[in-house]
C-alpha atoms as a PDB file:
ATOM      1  CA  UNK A   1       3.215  23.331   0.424  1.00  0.00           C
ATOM      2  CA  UNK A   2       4.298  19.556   0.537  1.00  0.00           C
ATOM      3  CA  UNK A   3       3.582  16.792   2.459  1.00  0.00           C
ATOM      4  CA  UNK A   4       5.266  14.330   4.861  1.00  0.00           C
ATOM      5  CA  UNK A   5       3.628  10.869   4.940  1.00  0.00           C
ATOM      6  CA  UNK A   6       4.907   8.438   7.881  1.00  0.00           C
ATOM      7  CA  UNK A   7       4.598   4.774   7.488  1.00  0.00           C
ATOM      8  CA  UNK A   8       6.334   2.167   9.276  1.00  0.00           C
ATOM      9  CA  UNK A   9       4.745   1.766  12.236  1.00  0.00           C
ATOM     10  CA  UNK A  10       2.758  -1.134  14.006  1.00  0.00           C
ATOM     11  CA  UNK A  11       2.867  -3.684  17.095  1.00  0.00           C
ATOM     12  CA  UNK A  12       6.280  -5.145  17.951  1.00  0.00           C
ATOM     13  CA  UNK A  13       7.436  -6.535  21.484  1.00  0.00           C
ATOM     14  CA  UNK A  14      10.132  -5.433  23.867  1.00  0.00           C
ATOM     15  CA  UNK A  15      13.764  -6.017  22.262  1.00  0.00           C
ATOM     16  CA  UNK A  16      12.252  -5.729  18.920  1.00  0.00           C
ATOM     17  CA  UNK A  17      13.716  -3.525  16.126  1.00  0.00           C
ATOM     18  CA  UNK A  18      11.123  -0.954  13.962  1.00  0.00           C
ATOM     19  CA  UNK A  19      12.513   1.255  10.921  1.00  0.00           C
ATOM     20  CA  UNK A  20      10.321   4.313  10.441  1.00  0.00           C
ATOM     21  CA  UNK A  21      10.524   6.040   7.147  1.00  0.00           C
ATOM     22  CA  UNK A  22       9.077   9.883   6.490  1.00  0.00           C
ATOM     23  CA  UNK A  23       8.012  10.611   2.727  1.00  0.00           C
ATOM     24  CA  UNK A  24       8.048  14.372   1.705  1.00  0.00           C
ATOM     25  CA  UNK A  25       7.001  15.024  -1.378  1.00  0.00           C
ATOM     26  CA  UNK A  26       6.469  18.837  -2.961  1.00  0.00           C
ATOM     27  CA  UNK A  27       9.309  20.701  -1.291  1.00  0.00           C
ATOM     28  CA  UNK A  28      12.820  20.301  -1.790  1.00  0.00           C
ATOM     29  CA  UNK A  29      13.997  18.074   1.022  1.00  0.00           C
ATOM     30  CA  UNK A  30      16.977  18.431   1.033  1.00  0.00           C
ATOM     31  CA  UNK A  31      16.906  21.999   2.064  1.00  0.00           C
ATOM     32  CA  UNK A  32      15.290  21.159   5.312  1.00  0.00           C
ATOM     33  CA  UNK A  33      16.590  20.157   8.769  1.00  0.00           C
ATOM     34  CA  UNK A  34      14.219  17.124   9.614  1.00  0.00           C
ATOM     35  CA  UNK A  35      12.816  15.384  12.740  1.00  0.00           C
ATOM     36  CA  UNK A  36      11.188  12.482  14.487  1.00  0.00           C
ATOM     37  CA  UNK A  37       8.803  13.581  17.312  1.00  0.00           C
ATOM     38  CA  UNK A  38       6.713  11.184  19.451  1.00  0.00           C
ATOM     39  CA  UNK A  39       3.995  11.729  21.606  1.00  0.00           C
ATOM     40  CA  UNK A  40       2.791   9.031  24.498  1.00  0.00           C
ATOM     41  CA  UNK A  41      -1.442   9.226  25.268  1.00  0.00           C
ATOM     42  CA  UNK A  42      -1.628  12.015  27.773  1.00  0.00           C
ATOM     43  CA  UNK A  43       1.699  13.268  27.598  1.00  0.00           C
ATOM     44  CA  UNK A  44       3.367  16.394  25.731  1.00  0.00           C
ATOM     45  CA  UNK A  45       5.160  15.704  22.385  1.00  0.00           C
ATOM     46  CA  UNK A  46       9.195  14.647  22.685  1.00  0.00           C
ATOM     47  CA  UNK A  47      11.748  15.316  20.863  1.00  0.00           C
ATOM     48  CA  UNK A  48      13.460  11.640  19.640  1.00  0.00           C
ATOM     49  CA  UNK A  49      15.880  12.305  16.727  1.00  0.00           C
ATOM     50  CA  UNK A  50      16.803  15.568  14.247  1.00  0.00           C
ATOM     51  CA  UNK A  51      19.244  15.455  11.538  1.00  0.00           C
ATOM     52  CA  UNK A  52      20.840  18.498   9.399  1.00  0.00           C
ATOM     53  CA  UNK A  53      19.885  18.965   5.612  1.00  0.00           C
ATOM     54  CA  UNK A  54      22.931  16.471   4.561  1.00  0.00           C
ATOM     55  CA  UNK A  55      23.247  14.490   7.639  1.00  0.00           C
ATOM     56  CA  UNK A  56      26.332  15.476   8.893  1.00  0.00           C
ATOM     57  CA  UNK A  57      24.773  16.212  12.075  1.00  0.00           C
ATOM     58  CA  UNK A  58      22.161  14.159  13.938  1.00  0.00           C
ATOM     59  CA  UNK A  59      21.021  14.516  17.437  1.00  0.00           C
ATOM     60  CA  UNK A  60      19.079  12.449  19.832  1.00  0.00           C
ATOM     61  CA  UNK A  61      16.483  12.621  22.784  1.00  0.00           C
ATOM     62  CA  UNK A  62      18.547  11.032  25.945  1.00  0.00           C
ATOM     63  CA  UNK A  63      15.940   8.083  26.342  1.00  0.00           C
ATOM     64  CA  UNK A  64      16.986   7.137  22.919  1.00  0.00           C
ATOM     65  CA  UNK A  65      20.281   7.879  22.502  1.00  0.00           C
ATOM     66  CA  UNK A  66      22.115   4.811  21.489  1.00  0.00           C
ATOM     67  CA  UNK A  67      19.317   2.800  20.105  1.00  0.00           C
ATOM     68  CA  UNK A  68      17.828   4.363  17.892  1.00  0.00           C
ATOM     69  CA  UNK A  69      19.193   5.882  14.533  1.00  0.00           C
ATOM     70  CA  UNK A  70      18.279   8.888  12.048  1.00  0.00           C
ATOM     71  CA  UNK A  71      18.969   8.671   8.740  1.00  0.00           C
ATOM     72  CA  UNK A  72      18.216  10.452   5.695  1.00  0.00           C
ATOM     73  CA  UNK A  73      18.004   9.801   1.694  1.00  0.00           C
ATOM     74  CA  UNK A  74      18.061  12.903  -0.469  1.00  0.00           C
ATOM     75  CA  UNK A  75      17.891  11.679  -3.918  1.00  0.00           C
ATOM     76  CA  UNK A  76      14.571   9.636  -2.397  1.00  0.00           C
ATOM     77  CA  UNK A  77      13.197  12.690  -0.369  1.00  0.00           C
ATOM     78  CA  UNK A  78      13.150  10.237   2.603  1.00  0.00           C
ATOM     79  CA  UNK A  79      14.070  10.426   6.082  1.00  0.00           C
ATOM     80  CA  UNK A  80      14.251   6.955   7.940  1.00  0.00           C
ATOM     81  CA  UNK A  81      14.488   6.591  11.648  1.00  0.00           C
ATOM     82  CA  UNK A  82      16.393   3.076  12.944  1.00  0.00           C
ATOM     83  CA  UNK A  83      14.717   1.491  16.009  1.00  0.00           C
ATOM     84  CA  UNK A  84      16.411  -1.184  18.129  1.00  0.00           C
ATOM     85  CA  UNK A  85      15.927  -2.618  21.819  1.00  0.00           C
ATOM     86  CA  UNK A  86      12.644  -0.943  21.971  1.00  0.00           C
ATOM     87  CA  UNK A  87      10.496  -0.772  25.373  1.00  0.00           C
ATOM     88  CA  UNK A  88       7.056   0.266  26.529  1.00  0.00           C
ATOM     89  CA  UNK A  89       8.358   3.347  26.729  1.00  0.00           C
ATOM     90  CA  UNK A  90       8.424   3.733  23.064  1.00  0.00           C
ATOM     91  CA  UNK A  91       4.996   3.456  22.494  1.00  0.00           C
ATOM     92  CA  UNK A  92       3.631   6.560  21.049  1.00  0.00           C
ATOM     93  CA  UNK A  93       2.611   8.379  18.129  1.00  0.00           C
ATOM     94  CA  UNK A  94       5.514   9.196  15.812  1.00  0.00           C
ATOM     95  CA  UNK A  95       5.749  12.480  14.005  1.00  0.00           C
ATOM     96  CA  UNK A  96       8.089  13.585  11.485  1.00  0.00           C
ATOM     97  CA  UNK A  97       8.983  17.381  11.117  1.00  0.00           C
ATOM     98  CA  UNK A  98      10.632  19.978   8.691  1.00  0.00           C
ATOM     99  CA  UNK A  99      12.123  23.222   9.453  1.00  0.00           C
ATOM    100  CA  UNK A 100      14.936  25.172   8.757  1.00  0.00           C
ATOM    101  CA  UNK A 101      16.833  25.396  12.520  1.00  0.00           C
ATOM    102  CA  UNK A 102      18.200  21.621  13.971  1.00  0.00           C
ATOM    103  CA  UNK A 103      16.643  21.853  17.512  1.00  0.00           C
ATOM    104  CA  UNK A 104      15.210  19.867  19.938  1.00  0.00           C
ATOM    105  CA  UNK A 105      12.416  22.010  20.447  1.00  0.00           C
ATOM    106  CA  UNK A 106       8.889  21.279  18.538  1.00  0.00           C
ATOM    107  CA  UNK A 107       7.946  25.034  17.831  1.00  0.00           C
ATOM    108  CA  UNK A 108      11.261  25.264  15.150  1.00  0.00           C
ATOM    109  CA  UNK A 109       9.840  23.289  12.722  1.00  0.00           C
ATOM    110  CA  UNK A 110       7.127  24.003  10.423  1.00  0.00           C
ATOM    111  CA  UNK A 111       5.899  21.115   8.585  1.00  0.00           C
ATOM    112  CA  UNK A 112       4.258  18.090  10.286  1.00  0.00           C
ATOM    113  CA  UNK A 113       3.165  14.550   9.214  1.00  0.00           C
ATOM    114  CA  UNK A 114       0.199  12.973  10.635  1.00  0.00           C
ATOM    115  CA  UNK A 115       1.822  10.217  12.782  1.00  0.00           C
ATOM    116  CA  UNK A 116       2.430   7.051  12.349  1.00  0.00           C
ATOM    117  CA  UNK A 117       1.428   4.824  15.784  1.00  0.00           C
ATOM    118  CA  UNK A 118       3.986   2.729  17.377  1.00  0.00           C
ATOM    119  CA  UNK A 119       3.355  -0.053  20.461  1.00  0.00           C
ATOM    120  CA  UNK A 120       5.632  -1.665  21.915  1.00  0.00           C
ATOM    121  CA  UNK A 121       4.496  -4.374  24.300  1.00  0.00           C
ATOM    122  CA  UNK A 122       6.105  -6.598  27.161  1.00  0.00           C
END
């Protein structure tokens, strides 16, 4: 089935910069549309950043659009997620998906990592 392994994430302060990265290993990644998810304590899961199976097309959740970055590295089975100018309001769990449909919505995708925690203080 595969796994995705997060890493990357840890304590940073308000205008600090973070650079996910999202490991898949036993599928062939470069067949899948791939995601970044977060989730804040006590609030629903959010859509952040999703990028097509070559990354010509990336989208982004409005609250991040324009700092944050997707990226992805086929030959390395990797997906990467660029984080600048963070705020509070980026704390949360991250997630990283794989499905087969670029949307924003968390029921498309069908393989999930097991987080990777991200706090950003003031």
């Amino acid at each position: 089935q595969g796994q995705l392994v997060e890493s990357g994430g840890r304590l940073v302060q308000a205008g600090d910069s973070l650079r996910l990265s999202c490991v898949d290993s036993g599928r062939t990644f470069s067949n899948f549309i791939m995601a970044w998810f977060r989730q804040a304590p006590g609030k629903e899961r959010e859509f952040v950043a999703g990028i097509s199976t070559h990354g010509a097309t990336r989208i982004y959740g409005d609250s991040v659009k324009g700092r944050f970055t997707i990226s992805r590295d086929n030959a390395k089975a990797t997906m990467y997620l660029g984080m600048n100018s963070l705020v509070p309001k980026d704390t949360g769990v991250y997630y990283c998906a794989a499905g087969s449909l670029l949307k924003r919505r968390d029921v498309a995708y069908n393989y999930w990592g097991q987080g990777t925690q991200v706090t950003v203080s003031s």
